[in-house]
Protein backbone atom coordinates (compact mmCIF):
# COMPACT_ATOMS: atom_id res chain seq x y z
CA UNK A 1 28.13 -60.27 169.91
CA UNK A 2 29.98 -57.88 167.29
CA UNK A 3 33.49 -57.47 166.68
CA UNK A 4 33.88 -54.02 167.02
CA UNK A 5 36.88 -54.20 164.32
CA UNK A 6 35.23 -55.25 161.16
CA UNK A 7 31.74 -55.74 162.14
CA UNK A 8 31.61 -59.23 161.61
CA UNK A 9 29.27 -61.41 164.68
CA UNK A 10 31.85 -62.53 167.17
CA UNK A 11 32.74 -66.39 167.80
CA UNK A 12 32.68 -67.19 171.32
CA UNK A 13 36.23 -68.66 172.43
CA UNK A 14 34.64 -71.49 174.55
CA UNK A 15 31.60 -73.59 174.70
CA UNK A 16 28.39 -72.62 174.79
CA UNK A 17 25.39 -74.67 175.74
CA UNK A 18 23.27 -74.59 172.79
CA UNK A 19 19.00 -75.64 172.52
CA UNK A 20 19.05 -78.93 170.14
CA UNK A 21 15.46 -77.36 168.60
CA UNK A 22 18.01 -74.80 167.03
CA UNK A 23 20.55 -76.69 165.45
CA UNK A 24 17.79 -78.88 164.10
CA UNK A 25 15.35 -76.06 162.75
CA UNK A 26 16.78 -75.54 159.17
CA UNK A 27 16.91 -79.01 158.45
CA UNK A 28 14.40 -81.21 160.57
CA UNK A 29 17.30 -83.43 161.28
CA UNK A 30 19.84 -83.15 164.39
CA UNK A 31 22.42 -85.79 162.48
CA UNK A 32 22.41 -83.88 159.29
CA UNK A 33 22.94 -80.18 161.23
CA UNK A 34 26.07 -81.68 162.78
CA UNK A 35 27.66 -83.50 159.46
CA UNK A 36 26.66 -80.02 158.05
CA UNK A 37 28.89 -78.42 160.75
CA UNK A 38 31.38 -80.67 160.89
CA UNK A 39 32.59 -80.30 157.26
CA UNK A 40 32.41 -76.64 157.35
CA UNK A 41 34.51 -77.27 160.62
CA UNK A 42 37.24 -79.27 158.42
CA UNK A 43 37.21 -76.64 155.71
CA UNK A 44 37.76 -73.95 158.20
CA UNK A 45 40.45 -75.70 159.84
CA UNK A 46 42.14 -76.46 156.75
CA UNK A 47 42.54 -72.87 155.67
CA UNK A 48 43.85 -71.64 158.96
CA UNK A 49 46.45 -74.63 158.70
CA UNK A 50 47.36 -73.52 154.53
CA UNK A 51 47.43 -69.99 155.68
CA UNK A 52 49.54 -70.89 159.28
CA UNK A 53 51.68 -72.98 157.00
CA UNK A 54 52.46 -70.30 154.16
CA UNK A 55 53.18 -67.07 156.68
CA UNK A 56 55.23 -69.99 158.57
CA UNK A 57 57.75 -71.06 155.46
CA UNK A 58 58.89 -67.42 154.74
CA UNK A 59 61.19 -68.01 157.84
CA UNK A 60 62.03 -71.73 156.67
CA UNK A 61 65.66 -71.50 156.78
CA UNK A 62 67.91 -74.51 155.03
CA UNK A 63 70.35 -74.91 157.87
CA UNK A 64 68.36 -73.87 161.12
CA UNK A 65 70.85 -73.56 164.52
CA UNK A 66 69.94 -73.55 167.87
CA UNK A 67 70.21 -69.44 167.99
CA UNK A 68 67.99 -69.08 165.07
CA UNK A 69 65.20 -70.64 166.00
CA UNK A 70 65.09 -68.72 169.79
CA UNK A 71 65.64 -65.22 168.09
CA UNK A 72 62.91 -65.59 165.61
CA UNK A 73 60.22 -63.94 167.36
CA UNK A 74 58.05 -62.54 164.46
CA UNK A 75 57.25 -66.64 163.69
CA UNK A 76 56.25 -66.37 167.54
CA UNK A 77 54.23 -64.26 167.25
CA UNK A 78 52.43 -65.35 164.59
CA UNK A 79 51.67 -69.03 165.95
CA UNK A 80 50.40 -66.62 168.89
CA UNK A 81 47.73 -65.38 167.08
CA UNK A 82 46.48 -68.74 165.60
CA UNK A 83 46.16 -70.01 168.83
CA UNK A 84 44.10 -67.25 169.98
CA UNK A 85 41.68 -67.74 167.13
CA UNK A 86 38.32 -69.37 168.00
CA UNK A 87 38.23 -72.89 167.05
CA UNK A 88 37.10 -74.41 163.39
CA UNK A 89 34.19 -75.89 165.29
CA UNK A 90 32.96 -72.84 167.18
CA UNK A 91 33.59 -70.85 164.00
CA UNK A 92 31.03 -73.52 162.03
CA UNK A 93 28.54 -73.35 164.52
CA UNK A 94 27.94 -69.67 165.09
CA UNK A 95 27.79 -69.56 160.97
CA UNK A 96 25.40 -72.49 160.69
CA UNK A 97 22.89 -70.36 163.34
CA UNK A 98 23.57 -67.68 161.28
CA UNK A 99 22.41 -69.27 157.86
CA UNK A 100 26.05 -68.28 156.58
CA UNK A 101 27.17 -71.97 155.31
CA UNK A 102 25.61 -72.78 151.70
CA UNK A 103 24.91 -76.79 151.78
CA UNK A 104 22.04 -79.30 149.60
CA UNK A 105 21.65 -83.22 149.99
CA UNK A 106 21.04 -84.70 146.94
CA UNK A 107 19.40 -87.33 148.43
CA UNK A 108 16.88 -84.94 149.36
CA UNK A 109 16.65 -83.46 145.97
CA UNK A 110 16.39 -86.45 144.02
């Protein structure tokens, strides 16, 4: 799939059954794929939350009221669009298949 505005492969927005024999190809290890993925999933998810976070406190107000916070729409909208975005996990996966995520095991090395 391509995103037809930058380019860039498309993430699917659900799950996707996926063949174990591909998540297990680069490294020869199932268990090691998916601690691969899963801190590329944290470090995905923690940028999304730094970035959500930083648009989010340009509306932090020091005395909020009840009509503030219903009018601000343009914070709405933003936490809109980070809920549409394809989840950290997803995200990880599609770049793992697509040799996009840079890792080494020293153990291996060693």
């Amino acid at each position: 799939m391509i995103n037809n505005a930058n380019n860039k492969p498309a993430v699917a927005n659900s799950t996707v059954t996926r063949d174990l024999r591909e998540l297990d190809a680069e490294t020869g290890n199932i268990y090691e794929s998916l601690v691969i993925m899963a801190k590329r999933a944290n470090q995905i998810s923690n940028n999304i939350k730094e970035e959500l976070h930083q648009k989010l406190s340009e509306f932090a107000s020091v005395n909020d009221n009840l009509e503030e916070v219903f009018e601000n729409r343009e914070q709405i909208e933003i936490s809109k669009h980070y809920e549409k975005l394809p989840k950290p996990t997803l995200v990880a996966v599609q770049e793992f298949l697509d040799d996009k995520i840079y890792y080494r095991n020293p153990t291996k090395e060693a």
